[in-house]
Protein backbone atom coordinates (compact mmCIF):
# COMPACT_ATOMS: atom_id res chain seq x y z
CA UNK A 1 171.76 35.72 166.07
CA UNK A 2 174.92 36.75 164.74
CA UNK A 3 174.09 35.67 161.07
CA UNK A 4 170.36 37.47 161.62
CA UNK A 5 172.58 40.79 162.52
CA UNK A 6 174.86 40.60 159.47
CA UNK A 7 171.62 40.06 157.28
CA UNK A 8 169.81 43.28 159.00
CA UNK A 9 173.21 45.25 158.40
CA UNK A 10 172.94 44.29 154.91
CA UNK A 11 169.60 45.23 154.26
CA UNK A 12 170.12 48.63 156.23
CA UNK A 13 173.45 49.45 154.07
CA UNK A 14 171.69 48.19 150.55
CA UNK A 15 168.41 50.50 151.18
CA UNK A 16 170.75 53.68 152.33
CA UNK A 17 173.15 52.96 148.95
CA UNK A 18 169.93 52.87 147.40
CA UNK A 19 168.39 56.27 149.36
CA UNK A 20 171.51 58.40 148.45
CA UNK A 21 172.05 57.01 144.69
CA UNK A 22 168.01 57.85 144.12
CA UNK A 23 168.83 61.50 145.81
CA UNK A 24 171.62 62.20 143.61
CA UNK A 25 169.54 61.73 140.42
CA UNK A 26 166.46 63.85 142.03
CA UNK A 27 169.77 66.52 142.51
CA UNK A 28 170.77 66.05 138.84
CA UNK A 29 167.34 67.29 137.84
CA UNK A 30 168.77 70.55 138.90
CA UNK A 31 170.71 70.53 135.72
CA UNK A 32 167.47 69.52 133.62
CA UNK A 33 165.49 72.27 134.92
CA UNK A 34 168.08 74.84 134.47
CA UNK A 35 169.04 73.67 130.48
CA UNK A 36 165.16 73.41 130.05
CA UNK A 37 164.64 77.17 131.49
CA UNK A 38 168.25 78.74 129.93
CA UNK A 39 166.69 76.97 126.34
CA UNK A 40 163.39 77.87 126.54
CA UNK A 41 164.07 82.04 127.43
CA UNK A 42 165.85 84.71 125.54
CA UNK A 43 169.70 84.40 125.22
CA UNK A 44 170.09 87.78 126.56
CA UNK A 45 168.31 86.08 129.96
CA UNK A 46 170.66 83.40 130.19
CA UNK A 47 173.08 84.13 132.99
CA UNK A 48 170.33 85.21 134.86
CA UNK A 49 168.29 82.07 134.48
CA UNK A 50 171.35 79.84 135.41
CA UNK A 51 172.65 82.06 138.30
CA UNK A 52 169.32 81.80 139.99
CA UNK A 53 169.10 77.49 139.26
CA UNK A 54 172.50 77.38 141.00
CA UNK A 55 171.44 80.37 143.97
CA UNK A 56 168.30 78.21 144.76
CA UNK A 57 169.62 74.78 144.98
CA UNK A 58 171.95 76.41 147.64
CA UNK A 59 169.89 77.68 149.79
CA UNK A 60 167.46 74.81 149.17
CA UNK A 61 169.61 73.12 150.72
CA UNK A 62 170.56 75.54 153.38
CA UNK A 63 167.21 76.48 154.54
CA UNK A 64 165.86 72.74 155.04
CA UNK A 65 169.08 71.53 157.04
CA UNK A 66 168.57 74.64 159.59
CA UNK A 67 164.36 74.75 159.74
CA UNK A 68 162.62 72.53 157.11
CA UNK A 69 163.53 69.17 157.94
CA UNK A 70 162.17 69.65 161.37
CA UNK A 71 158.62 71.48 160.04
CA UNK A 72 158.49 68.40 157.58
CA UNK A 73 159.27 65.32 160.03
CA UNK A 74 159.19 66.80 163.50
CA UNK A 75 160.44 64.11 166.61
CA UNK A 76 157.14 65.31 168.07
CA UNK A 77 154.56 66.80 166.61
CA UNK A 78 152.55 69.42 168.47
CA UNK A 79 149.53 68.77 166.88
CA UNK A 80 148.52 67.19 162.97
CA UNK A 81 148.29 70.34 161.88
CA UNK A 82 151.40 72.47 162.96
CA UNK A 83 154.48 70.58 163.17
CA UNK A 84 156.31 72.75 165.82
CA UNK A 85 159.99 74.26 165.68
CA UNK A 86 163.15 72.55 165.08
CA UNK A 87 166.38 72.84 163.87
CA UNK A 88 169.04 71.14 162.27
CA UNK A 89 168.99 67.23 162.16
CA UNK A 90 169.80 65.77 164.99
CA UNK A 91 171.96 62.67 165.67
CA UNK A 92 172.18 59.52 163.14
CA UNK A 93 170.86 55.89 163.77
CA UNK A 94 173.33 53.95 166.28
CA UNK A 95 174.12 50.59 165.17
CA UNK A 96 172.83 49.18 168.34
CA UNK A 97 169.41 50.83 167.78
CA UNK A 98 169.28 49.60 164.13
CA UNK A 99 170.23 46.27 165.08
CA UNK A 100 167.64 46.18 167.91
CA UNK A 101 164.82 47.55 165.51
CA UNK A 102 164.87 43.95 163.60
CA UNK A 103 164.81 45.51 160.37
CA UNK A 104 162.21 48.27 161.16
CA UNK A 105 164.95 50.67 160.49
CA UNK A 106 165.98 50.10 157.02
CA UNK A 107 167.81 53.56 155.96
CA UNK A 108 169.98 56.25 157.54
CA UNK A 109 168.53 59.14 158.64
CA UNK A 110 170.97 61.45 156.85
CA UNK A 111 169.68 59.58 153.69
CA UNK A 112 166.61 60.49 154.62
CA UNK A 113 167.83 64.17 154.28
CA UNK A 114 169.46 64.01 151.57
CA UNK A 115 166.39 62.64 149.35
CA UNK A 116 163.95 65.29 151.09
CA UNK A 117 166.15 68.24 150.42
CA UNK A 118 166.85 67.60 146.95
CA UNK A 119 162.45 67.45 146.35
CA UNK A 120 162.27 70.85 147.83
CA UNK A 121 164.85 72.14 145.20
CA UNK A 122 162.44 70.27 142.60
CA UNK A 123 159.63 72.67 143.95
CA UNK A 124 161.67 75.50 144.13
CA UNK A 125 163.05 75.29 140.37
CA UNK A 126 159.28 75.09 139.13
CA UNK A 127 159.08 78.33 140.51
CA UNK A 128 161.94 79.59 138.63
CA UNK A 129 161.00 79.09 135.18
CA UNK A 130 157.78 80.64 135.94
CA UNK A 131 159.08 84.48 136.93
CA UNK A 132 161.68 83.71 134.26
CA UNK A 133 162.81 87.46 132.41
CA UNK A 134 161.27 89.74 134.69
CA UNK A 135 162.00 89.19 138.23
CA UNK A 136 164.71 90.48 140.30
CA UNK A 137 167.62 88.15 141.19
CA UNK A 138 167.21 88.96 144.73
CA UNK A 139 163.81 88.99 145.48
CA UNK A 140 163.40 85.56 143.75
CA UNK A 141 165.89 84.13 146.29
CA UNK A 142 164.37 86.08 149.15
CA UNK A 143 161.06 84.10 148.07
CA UNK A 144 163.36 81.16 147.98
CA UNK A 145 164.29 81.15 151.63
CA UNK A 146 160.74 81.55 152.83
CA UNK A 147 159.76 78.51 150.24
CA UNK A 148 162.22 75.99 151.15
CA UNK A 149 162.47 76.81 154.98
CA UNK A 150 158.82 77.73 156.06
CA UNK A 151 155.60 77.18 152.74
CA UNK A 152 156.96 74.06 151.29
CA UNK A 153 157.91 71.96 154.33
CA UNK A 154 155.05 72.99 156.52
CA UNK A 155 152.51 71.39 153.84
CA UNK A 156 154.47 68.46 153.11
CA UNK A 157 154.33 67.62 157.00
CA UNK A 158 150.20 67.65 156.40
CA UNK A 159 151.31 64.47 154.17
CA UNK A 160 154.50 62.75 154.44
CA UNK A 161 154.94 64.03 157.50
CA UNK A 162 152.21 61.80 158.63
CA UNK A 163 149.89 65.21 159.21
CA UNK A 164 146.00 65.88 158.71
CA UNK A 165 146.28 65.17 155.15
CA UNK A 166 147.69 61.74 155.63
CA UNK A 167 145.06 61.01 158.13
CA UNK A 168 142.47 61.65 156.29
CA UNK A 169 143.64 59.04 153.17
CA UNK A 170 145.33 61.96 151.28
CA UNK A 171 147.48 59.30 148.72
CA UNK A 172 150.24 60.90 147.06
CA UNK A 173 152.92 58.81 146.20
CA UNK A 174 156.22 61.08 145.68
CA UNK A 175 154.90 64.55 145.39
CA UNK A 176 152.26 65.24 142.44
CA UNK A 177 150.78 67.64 145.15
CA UNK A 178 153.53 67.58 147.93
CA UNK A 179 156.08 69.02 145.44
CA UNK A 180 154.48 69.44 142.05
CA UNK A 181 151.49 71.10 142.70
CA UNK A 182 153.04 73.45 145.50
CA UNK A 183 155.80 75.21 142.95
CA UNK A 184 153.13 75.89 140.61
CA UNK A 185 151.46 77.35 142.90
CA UNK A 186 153.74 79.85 144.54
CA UNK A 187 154.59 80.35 141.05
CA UNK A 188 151.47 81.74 139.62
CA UNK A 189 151.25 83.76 142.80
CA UNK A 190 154.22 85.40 142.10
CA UNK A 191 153.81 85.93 138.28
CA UNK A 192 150.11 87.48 139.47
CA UNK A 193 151.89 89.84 141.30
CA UNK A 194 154.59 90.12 138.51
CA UNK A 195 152.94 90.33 135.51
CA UNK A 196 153.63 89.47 131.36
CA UNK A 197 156.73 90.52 130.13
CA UNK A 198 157.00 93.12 127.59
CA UNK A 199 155.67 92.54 124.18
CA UNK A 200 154.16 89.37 124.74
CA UNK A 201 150.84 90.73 125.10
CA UNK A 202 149.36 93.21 122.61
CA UNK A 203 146.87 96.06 123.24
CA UNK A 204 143.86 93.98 121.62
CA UNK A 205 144.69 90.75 123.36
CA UNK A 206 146.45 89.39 120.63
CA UNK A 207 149.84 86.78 121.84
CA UNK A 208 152.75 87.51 120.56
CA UNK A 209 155.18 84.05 121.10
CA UNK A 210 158.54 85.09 122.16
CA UNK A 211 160.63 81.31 121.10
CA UNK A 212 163.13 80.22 123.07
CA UNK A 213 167.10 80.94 122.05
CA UNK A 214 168.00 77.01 122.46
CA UNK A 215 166.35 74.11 121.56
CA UNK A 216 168.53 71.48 121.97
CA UNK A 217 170.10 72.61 125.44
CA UNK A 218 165.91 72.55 126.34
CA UNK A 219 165.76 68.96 124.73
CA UNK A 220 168.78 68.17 126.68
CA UNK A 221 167.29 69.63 129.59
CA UNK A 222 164.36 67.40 129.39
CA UNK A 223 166.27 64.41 129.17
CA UNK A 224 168.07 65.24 131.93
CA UNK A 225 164.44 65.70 134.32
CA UNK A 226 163.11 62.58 132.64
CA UNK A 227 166.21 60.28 133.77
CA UNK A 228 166.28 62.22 137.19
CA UNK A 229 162.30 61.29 137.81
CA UNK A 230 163.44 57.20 138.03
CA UNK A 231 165.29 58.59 141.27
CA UNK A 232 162.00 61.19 141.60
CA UNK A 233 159.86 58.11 141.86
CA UNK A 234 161.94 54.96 142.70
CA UNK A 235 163.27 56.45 145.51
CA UNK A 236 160.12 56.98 146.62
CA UNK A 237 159.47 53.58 147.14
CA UNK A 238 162.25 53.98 149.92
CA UNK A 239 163.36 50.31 150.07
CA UNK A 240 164.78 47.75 147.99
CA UNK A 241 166.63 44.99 149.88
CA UNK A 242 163.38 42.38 149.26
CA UNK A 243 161.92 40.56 146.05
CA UNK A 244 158.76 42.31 146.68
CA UNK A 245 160.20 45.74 146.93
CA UNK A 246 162.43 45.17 144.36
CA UNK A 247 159.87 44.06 141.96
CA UNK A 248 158.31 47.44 142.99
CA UNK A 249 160.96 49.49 142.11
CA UNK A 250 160.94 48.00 138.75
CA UNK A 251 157.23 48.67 138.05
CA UNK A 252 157.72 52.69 139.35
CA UNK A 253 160.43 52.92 137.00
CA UNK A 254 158.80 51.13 133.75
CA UNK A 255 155.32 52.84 134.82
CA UNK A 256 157.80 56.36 135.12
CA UNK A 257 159.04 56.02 131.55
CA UNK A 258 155.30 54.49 130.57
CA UNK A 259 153.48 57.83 131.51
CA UNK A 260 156.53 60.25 129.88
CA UNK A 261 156.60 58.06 126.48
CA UNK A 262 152.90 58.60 126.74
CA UNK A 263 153.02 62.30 127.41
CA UNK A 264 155.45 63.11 124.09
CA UNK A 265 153.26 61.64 121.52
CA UNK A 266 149.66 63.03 123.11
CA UNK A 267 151.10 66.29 123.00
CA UNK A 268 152.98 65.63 120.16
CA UNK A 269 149.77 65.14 117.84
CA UNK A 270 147.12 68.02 119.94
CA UNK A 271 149.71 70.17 119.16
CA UNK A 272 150.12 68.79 115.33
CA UNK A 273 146.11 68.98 115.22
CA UNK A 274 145.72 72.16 116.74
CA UNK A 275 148.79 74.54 114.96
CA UNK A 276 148.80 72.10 111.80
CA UNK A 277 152.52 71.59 112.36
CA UNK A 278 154.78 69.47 115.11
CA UNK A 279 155.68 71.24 118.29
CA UNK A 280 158.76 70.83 119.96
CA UNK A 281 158.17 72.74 123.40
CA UNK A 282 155.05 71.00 123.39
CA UNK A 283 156.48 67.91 123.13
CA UNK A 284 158.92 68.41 125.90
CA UNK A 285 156.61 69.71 128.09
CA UNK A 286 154.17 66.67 127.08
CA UNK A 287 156.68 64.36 128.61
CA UNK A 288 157.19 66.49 131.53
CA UNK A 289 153.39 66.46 131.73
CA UNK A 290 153.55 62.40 131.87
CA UNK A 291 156.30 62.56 134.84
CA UNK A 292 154.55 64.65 136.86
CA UNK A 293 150.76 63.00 136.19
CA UNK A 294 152.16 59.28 137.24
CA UNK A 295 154.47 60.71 140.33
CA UNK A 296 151.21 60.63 142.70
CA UNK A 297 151.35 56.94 141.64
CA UNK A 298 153.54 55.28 139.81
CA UNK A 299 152.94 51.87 141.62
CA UNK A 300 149.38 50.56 141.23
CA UNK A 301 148.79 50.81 137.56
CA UNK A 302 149.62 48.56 134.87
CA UNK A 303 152.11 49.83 132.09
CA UNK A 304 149.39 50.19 129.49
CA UNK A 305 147.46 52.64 132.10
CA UNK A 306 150.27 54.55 132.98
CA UNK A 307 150.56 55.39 129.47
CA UNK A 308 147.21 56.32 129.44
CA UNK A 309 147.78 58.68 132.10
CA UNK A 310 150.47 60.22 130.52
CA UNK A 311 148.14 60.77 127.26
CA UNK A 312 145.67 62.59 129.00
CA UNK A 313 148.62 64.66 130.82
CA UNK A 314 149.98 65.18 127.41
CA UNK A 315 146.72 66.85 126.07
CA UNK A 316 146.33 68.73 129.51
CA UNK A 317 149.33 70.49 129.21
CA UNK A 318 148.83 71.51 125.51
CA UNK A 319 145.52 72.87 126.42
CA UNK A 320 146.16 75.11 129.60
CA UNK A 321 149.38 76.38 128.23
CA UNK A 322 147.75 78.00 125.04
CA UNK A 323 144.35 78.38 128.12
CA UNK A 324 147.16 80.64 130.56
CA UNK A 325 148.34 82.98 127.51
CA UNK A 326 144.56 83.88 127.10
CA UNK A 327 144.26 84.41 129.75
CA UNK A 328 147.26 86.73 129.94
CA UNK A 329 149.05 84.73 132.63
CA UNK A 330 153.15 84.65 131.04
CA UNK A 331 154.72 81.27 131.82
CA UNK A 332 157.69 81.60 129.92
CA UNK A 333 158.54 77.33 130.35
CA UNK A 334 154.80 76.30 130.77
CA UNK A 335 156.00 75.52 134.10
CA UNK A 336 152.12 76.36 135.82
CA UNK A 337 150.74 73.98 133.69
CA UNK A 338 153.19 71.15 133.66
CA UNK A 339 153.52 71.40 137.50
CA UNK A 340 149.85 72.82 138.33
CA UNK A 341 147.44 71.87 135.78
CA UNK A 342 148.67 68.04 135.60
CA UNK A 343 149.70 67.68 138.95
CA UNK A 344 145.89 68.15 140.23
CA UNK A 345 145.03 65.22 136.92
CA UNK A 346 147.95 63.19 138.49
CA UNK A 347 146.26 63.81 141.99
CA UNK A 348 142.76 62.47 140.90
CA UNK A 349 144.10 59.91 138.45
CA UNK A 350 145.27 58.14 141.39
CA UNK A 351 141.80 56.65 142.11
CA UNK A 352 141.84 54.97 138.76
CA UNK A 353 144.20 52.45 140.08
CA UNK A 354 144.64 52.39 144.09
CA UNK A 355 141.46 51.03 145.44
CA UNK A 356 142.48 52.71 148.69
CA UNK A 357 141.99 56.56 146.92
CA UNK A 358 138.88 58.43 147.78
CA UNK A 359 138.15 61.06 145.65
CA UNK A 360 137.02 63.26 148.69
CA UNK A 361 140.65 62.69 150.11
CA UNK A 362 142.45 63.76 147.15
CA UNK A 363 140.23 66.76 146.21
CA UNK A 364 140.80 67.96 150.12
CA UNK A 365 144.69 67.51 149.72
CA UNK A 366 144.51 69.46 146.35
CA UNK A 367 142.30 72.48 148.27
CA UNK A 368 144.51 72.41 151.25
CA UNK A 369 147.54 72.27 149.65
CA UNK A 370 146.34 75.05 146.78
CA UNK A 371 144.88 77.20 149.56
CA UNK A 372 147.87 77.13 151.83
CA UNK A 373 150.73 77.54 149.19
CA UNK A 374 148.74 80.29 147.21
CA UNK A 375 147.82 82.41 150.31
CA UNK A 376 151.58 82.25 151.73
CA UNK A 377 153.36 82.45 148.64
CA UNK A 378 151.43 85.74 147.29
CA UNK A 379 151.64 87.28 150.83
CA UNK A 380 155.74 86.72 150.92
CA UNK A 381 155.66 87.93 147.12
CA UNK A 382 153.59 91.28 148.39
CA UNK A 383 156.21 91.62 150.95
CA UNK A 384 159.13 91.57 148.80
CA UNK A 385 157.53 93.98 146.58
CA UNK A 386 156.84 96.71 149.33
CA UNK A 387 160.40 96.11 150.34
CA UNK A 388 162.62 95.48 147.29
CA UNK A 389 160.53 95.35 144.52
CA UNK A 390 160.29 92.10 142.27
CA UNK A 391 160.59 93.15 138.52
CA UNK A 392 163.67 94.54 137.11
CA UNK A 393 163.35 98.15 135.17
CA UNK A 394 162.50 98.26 132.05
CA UNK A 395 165.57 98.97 130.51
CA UNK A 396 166.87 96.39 132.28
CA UNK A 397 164.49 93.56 130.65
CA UNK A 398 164.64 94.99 127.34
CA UNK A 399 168.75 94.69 127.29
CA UNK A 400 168.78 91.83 129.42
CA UNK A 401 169.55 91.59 133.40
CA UNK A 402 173.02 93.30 133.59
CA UNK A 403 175.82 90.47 134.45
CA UNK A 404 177.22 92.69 137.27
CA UNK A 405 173.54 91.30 139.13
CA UNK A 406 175.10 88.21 138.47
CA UNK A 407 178.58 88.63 139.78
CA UNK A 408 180.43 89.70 136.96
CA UNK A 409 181.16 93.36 137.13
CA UNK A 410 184.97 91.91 137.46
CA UNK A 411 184.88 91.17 133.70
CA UNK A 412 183.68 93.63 131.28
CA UNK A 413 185.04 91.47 128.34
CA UNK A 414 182.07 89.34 129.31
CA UNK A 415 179.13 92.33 129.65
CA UNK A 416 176.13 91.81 127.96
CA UNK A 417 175.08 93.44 124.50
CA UNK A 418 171.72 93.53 125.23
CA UNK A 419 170.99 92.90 121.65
């Protein structure tokens, strides 16, 4: 008995080392996405861009330890479609009831945390890149505390949370639709609401590209988010102390890396076809495209078809990006169609593989989750308009957001030229 203890103690510390390591490279994409965004915009836009990466991991983090835990995995449900009210997290696993569980519980439940809250960054930072330039520091995080505490949690309950979605065969392995498909979708309400920024758009619908001020700090970004995604997925897996776990764990990550490899060079050559000349935001956003397709799951295919998978995310994402500037939607990062466009592929692709995918199931979860995200994200946007307003002057996003919105009124040596 004693020797079957030591062996469940084991197993329970292993999986929770595993848990928190997994959590801090999902919190490391945090860095990726704000070097991809502060590469990828204006230099004058900068401070801005970074300030609000740093403002919304914070209260990320904030927001689901007092309210969005609870929404997401409630103790008791009121019903499969509204979690009820909770708040804060409650008490940690005794040893005694870990010990008396025989293995059933495998991870502590502050682990558990700790690897939700850094997803609902993920979701949040999406959102980010999207409004980039033109959106008021303060009504971005004001949207931020309704996203992370109320929009995103609620609909992840419908699936992880073991909600309607889940019941009705909704598969989505760690968040294609759960995390990916949900920022993109607040974020094209908000840039609705928000509109182009100046000059990109000309009176006779002609596009005029505005490049980004940084190229490798976005190419260092990306590295950083494709690294981060073997915690993204991995972790997902949530276990690792048996050979058949561990064996899965290795195919998530080579099926992770698979899809992104396969991403780079589809978007690589539809871009080299299409402008007659290699891309390199296409190409990061191809690999992006390739994480975020095989995230709904990275388990069931082979490494061959996750590549595949990334191809066809890699040719999405070239497509709806140059698709969204026609149609006069301004994603300054491509972040709608990375997040949006390829999460719904990743969604559907999942039937390819998992013989226990329905194709009804996973177009309901895309609707639902769509519906639901869109509705409440454009309605908290509206809000925040009436009441603060959510673009910055004019003057203001021709110089660049003044650094005093930023905190730095205290040093003029550092104001910005606006040039």
């Amino acid at each position: 008995m004693e020797h079957m203890d030591k062996l469940v103690e084991l197993s329970y510390a292993l999986d929770t080392f595993y848990f928190l390591i997994s959590g801090a490279f999902v919190m490391w994409m945090a860095a990726g996405f704000a070097m991809l965004e502060a590469g990828l915009v204006r230099a004058k836009n900068t401070t801005e861009i970074l300030t609000k990466n740093v403002a919304l991991f914070a209260i990320a983090c904030t927001m689901y330890m007092l309210v969005g835990y609870n929404f997401m995995y409630p103790v008791e449900a009121v019903n499969s479609v509204w979690p009820g009210m909770g708040f804060l997290l409650g008490e940690e696993h005794t040893a005694s009831a870990v010990l008396n569980s025989k293995g059933e519980t495998y991870y502590s439940k502050m682990a558990d945390f700790f690897f939700q809250v850094v997803f609902v960054a993920t979701a949040m930072s999406i959102v980010s890149g999207a409004v980039a330039e033109r959106m008021k520091l303060w009504a971005f995080l004001a949207f931020s505390v309704v996203m992370t505490g109320f929009i995103y949690p609620i609909q992840g309950y419908w699936k992880w949370g073991a909600g309607f979605l889940d019941q009705l065969g909704f598969l989505d392995f760690a968040g294609s639709g759960v995390v990916h498909l949900c920022g993109a979708t607040a974020a094209l309400a908000g840039v609705l609401l928000l509109g182009a920024r100046q000059g990109k758009y000309g009176p006779n619908g002609e596009i005029h590209p505005i490049p980004g001020c940084n190229m490798p700090l976005a190419t260092l970004g990306m590295f950083i988010l494709w690294m981060g995604w073997f915690g993204f997925n991995g972790g997902s897996e949530l276990k690792i102390s048996d050979i058949g776990e561990a064996n899965a764990v290795a195919m998530v990550f080579v099926n992770t890396n698979a899809a992104a490899a396969g991403g780079v060079i589809s978007a690589l050559l539809t871009a080299h076809i299409l402008f007659g000349k290699a891309d390199l935001s296409m190409s990061l956003n191809g690999a992006l495209a390739g994480l975020v397709a095989i995230t709904a799951e990275p388990l069931t295919p082979t490494p061959f078809l996750a590549c595949i998978i990334g191809v066809i995310a890699g040719i999405l994402v070239v497509f709806s990006i140059i698709g969204l500037d026609k149609l006069k939607i301004d994603d300054p990062v491509g972040a709608i169609s990375v997040h949006g466009v390829v999460g719904v592929w990743g969604l559907l692709a999942v039937c390819i593989s998992n013989p226990d995918a329905t194709m009804v199931a996973q177009l309901t979860g895309i609707a639902t989750i769509f519906s639901f995200v869109f509705v409440t994200s454009i309605i908290t946007w509206y809000v925040i308009k009436l009441v603060m307003g959510i673009r910055v002057t004019e003057e203001e996003e021709y110089q660049g957001v003044d650094y005093s919105e930023c905190g730095m009124e205290a040093y003029p040596e550092f104001t910005n030229s606006g040039k």
